[in-house]
N, C-alpha and C. Protein backbone atom coordinates (compact mmCIF):
# COMPACT_ATOMS: atom_id res chain seq x y z
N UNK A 1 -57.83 37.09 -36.36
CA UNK A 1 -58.05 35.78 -35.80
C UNK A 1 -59.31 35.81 -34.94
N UNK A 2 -60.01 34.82 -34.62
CA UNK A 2 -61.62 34.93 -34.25
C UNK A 2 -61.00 34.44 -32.43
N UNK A 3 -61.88 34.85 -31.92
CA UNK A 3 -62.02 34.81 -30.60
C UNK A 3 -63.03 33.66 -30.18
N UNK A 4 -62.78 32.43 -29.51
CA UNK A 4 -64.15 31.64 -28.91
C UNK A 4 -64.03 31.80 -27.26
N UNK A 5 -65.16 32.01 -26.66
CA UNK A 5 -65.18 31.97 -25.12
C UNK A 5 -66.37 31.09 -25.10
N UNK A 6 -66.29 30.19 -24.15
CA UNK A 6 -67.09 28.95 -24.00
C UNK A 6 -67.49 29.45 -21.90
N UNK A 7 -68.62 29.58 -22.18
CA UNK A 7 -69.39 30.10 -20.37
C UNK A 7 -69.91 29.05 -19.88
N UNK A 8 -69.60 28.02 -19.21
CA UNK A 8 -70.06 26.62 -18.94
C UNK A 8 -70.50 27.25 -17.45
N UNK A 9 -71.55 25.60 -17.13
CA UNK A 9 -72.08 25.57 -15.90
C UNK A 9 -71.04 26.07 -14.76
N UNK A 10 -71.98 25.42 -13.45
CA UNK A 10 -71.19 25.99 -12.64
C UNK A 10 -70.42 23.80 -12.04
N UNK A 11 -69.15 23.97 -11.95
CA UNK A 11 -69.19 22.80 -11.92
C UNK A 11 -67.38 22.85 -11.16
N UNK A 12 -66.86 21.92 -10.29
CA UNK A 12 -65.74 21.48 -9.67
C UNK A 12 -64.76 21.62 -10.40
N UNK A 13 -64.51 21.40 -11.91
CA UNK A 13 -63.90 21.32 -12.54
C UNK A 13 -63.91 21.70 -14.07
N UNK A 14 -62.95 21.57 -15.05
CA UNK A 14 -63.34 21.84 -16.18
C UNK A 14 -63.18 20.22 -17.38
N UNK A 15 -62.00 19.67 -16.37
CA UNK A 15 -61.31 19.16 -16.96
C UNK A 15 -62.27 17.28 -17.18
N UNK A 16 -63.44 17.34 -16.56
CA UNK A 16 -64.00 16.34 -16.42
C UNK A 16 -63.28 14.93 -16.01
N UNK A 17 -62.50 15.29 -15.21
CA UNK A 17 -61.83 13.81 -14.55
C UNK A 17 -61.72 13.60 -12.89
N UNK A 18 -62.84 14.43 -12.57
CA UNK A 18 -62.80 14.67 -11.42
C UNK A 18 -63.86 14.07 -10.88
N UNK A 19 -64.63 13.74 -9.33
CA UNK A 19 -65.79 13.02 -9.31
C UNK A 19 -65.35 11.73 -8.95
N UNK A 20 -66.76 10.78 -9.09
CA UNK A 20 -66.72 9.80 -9.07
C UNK A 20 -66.56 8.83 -10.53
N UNK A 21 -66.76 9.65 -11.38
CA UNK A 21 -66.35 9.07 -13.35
C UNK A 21 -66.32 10.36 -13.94
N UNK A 22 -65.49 9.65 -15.06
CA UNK A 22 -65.04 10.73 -16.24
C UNK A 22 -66.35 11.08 -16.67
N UNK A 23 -66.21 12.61 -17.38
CA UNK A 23 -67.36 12.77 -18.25
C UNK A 23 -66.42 13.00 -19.25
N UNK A 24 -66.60 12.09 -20.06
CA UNK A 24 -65.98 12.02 -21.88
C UNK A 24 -66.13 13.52 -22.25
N UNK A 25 -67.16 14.11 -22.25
CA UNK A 25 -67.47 15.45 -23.33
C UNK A 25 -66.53 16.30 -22.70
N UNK A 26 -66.50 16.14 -21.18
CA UNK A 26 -65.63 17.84 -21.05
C UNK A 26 -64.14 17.06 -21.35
N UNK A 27 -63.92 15.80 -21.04
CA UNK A 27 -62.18 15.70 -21.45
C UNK A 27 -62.01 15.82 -22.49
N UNK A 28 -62.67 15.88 -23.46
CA UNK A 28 -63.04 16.14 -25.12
C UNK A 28 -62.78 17.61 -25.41
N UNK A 29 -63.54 18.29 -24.52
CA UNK A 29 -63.54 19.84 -25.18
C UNK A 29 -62.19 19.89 -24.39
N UNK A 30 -61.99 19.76 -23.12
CA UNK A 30 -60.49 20.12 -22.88
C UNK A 30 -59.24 20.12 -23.42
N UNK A 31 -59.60 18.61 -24.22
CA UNK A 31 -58.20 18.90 -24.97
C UNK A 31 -58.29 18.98 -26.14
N UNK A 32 -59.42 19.49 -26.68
CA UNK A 32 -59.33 20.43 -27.87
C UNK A 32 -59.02 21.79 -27.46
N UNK A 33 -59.47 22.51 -26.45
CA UNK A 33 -59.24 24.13 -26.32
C UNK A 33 -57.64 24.02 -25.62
N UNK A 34 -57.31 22.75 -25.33
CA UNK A 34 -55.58 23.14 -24.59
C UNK A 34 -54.76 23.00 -26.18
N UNK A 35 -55.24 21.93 -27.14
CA UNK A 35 -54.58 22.01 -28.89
C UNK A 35 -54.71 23.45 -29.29
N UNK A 36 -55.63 24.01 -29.40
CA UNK A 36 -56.23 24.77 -30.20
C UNK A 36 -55.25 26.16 -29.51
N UNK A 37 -55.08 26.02 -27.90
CA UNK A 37 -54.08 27.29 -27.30
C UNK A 37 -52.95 27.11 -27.54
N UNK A 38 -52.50 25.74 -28.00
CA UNK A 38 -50.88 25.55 -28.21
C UNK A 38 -50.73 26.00 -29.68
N UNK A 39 -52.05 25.96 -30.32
CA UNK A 39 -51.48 26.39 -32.20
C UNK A 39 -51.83 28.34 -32.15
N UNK A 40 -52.12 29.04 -31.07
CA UNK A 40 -51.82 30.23 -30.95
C UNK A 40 -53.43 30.77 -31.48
N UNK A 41 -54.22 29.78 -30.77
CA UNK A 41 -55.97 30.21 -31.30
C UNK A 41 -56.24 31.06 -29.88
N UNK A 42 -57.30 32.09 -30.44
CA UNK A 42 -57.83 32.38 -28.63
C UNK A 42 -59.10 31.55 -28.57
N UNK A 43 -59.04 30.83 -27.25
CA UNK A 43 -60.26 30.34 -26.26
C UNK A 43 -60.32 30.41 -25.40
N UNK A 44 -61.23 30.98 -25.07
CA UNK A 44 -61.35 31.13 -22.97
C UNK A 44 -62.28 30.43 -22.61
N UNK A 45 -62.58 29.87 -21.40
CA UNK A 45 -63.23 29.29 -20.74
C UNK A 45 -63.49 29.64 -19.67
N UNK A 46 -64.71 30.23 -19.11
CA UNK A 46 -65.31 30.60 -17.91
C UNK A 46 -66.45 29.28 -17.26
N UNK A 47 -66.15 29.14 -15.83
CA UNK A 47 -67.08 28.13 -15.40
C UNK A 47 -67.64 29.45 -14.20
N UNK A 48 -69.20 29.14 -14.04
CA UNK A 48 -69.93 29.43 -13.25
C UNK A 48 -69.72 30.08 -12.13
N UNK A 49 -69.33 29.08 -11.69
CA UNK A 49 -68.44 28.81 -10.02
C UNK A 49 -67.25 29.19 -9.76
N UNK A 50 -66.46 28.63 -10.87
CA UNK A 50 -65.25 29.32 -10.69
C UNK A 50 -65.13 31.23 -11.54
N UNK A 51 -65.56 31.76 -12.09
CA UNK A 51 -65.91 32.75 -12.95
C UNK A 51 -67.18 33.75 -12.86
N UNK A 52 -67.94 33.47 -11.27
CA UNK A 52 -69.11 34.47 -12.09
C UNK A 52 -69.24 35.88 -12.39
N UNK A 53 -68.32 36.18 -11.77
CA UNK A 53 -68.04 37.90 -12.51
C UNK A 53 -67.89 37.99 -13.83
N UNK A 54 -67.44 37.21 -14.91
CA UNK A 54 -67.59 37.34 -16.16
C UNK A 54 -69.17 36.83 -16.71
N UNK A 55 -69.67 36.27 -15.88
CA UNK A 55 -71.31 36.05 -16.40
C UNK A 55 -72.14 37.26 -16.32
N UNK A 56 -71.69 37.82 -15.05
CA UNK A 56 -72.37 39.14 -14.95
C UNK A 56 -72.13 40.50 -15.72
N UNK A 57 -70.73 40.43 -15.60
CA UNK A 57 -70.21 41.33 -16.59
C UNK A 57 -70.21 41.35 -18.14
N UNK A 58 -70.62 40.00 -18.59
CA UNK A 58 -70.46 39.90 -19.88
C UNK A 58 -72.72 39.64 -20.36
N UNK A 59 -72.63 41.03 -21.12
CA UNK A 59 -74.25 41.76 -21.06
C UNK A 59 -75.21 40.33 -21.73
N UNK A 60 -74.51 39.90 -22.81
CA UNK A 60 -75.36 39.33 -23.52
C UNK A 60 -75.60 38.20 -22.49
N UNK A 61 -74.52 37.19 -21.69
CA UNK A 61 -74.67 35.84 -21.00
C UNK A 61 -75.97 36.03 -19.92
N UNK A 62 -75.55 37.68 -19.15
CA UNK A 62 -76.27 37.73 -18.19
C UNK A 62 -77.88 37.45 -18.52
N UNK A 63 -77.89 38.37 -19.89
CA UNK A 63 -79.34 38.72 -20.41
C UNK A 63 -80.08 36.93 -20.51
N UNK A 64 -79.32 36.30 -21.17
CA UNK A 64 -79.69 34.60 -21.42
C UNK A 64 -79.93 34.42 -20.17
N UNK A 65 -79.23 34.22 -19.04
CA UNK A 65 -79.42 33.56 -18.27
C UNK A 65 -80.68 34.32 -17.17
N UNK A 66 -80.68 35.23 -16.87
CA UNK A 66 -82.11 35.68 -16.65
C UNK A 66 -83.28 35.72 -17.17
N UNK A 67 -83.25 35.25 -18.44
CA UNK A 67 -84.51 34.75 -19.55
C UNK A 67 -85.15 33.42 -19.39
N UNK A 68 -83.46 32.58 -19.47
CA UNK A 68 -83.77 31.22 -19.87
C UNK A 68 -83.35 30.49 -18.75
N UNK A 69 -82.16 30.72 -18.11
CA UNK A 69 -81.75 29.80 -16.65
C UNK A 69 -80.26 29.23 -16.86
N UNK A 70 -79.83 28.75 -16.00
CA UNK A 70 -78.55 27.83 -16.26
C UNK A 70 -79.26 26.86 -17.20
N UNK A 71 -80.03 26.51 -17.65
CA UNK A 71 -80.47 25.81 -18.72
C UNK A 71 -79.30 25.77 -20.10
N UNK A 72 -79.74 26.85 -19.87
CA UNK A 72 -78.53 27.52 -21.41
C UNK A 72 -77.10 27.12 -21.17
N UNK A 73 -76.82 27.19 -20.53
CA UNK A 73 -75.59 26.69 -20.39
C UNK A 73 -75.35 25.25 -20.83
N UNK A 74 -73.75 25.16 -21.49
CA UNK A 74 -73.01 25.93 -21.91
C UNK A 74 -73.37 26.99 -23.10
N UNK A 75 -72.51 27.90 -23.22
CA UNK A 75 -72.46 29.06 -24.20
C UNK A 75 -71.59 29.06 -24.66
N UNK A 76 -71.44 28.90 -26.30
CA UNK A 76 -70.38 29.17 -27.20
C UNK A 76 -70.23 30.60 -27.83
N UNK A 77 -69.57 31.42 -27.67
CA UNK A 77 -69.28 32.47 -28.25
C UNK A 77 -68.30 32.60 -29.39
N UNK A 78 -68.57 33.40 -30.51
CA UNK A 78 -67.18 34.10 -31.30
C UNK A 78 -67.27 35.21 -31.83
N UNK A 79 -66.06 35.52 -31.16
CA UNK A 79 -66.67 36.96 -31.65
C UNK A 79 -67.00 37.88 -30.87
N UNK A 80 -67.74 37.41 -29.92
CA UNK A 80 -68.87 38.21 -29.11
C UNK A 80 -70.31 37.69 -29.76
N UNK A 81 -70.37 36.75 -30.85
CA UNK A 81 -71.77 36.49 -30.85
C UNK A 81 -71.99 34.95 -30.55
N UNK A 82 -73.18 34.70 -29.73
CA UNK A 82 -73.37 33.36 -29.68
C UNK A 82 -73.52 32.77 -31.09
N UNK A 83 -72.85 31.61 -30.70
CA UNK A 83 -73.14 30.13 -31.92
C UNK A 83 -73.31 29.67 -31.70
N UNK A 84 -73.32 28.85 -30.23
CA UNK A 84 -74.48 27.29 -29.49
C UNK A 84 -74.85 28.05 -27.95
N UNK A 85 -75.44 27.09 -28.12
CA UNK A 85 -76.17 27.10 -26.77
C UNK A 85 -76.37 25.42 -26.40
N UNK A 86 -76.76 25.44 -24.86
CA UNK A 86 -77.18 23.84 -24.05
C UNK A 86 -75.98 22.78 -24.18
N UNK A 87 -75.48 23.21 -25.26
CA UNK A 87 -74.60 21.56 -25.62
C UNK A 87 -73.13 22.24 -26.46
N UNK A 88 -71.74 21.71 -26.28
CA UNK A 88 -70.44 22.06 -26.57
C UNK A 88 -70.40 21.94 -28.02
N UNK A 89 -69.49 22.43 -28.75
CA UNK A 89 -69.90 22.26 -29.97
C UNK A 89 -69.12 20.94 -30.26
N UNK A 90 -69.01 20.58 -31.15
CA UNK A 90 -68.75 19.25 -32.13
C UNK A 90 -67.09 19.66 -32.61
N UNK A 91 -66.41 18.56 -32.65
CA UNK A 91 -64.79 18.40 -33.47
C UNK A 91 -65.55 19.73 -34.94
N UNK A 92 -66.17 19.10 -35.17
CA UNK A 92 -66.30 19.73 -36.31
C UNK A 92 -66.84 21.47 -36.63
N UNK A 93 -67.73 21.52 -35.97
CA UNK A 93 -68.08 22.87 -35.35
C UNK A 93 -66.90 23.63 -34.61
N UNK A 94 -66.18 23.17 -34.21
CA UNK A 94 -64.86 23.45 -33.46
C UNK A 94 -64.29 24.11 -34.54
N UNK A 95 -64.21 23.55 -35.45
CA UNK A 95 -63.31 23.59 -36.65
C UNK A 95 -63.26 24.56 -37.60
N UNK A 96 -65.06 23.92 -37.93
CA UNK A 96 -65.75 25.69 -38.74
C UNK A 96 -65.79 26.89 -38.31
N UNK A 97 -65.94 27.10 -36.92
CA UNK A 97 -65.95 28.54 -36.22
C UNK A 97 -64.92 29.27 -35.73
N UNK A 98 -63.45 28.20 -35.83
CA UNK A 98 -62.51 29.22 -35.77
C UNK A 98 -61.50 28.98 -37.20
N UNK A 99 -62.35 28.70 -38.12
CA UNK A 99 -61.49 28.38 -39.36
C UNK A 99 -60.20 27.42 -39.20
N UNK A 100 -59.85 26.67 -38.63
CA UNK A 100 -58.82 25.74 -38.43
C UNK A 100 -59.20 24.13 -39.08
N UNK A 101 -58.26 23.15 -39.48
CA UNK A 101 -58.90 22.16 -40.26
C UNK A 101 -59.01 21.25 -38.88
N UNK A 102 -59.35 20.45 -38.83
CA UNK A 102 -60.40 19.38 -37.76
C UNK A 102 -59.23 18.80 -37.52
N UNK A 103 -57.78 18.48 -38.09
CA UNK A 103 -56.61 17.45 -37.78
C UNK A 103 -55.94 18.30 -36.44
N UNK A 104 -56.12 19.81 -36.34
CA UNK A 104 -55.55 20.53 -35.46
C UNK A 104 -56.38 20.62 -34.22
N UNK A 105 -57.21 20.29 -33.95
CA UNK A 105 -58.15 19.87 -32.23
C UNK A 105 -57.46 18.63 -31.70
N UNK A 106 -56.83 17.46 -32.46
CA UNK A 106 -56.74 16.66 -31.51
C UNK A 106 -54.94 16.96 -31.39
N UNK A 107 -54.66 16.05 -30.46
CA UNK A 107 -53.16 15.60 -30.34
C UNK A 107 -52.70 14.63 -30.79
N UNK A 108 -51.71 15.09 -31.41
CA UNK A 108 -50.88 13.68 -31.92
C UNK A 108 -49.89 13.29 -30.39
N UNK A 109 -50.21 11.90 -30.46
CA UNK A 109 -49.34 11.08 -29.26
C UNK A 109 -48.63 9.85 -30.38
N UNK A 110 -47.18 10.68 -30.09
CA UNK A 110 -46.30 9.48 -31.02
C UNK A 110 -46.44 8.06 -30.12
N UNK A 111 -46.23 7.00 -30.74
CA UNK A 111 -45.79 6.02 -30.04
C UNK A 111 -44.61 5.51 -30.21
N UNK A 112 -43.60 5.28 -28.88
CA UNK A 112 -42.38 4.63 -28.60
C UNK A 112 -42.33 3.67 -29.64
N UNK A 113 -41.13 3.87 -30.43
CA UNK A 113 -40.71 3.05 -31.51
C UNK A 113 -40.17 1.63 -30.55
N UNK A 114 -40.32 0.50 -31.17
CA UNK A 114 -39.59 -0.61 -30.37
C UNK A 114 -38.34 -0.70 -31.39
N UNK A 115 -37.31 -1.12 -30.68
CA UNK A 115 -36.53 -1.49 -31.58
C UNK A 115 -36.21 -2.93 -31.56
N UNK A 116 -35.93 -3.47 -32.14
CA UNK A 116 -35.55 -4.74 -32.06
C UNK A 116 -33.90 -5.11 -31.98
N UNK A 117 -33.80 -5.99 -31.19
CA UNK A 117 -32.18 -6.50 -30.66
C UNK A 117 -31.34 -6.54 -31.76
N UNK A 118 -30.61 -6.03 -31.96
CA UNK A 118 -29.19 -6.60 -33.22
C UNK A 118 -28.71 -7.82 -33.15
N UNK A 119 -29.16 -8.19 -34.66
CA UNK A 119 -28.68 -9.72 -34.85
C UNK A 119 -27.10 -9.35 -34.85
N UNK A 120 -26.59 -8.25 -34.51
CA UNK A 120 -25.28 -8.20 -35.56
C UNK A 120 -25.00 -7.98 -36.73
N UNK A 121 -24.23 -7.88 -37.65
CA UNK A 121 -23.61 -7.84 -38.99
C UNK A 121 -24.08 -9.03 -39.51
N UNK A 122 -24.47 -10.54 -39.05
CA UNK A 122 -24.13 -11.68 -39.34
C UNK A 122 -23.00 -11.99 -40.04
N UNK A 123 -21.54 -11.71 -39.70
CA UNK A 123 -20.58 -12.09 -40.33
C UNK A 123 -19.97 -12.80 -39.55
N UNK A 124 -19.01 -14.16 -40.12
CA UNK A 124 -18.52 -15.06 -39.09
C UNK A 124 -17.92 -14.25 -38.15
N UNK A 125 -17.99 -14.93 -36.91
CA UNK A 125 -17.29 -14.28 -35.99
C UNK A 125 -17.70 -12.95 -34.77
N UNK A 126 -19.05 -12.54 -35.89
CA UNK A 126 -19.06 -10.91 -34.96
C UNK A 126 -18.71 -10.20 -35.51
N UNK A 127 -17.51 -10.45 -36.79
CA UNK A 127 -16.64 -8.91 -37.27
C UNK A 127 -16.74 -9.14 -38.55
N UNK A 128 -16.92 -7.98 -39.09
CA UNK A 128 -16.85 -7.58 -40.84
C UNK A 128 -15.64 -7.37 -41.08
């Protein structure tokens, strides 16, 4: 099974609902990598701020980021090898890089069936 670790900025949160407004993209990747941990995929997620001992410790991130800057950030890994850089990957890129089909990133949210009131049997009376 393939491994993704995603090395994002350094930032308050992961979950992008924090602040003064949502940022769509990280509630996006969030609840694709919380789907993707419930179907038994590995993804990790390191933030900056909250994580920098794994930036340092991990040879290749450090090497980027002393080249190029927090610029680079985010970092998609699998494997151990980068596959993006600057920007999260796509539903679809999601999909291709850990071999899973694209229906398994999102969540299904059933919706509450309504039921409707019983006319009854309609038989005189109430009773069959």
């Amino acid at each position: 099974m393939k491994k993704m670790v995603i090395f994002e900025p350094a930032m308050c949160c992961s979950t992008g609902v924090c602040g003064p407004g949502v940022d769509r993209q990280l509630l996006r990747v969030s609840s694709i990598i919380n789907n993707l941990k419930s179907n038994g995929v590995l993804v990790e997620r390191y933030n900056l701020s909250g994580n920098p001992q794994m930036f340092v410790d991990n040879k290749t991130i450090n090497k980027m980021l002393n080249e190029s800057g927090i610029e680079v950030l985010p970092v998609t890994m699998v494997d151990d090898i980068v596959v993006k850089t600057k920007t999260y990957p796509t539903d679809e890129e999601f999909a291709s890089l850990l071999d899973v089909p694209v229906s398994s990133l999102k969540s299904v949210i059933k919706k509450p069936s309504i039921k409707k009131p019983s006319k009854g049997c309609d038989c005189d009376g109430g009773c069959c």
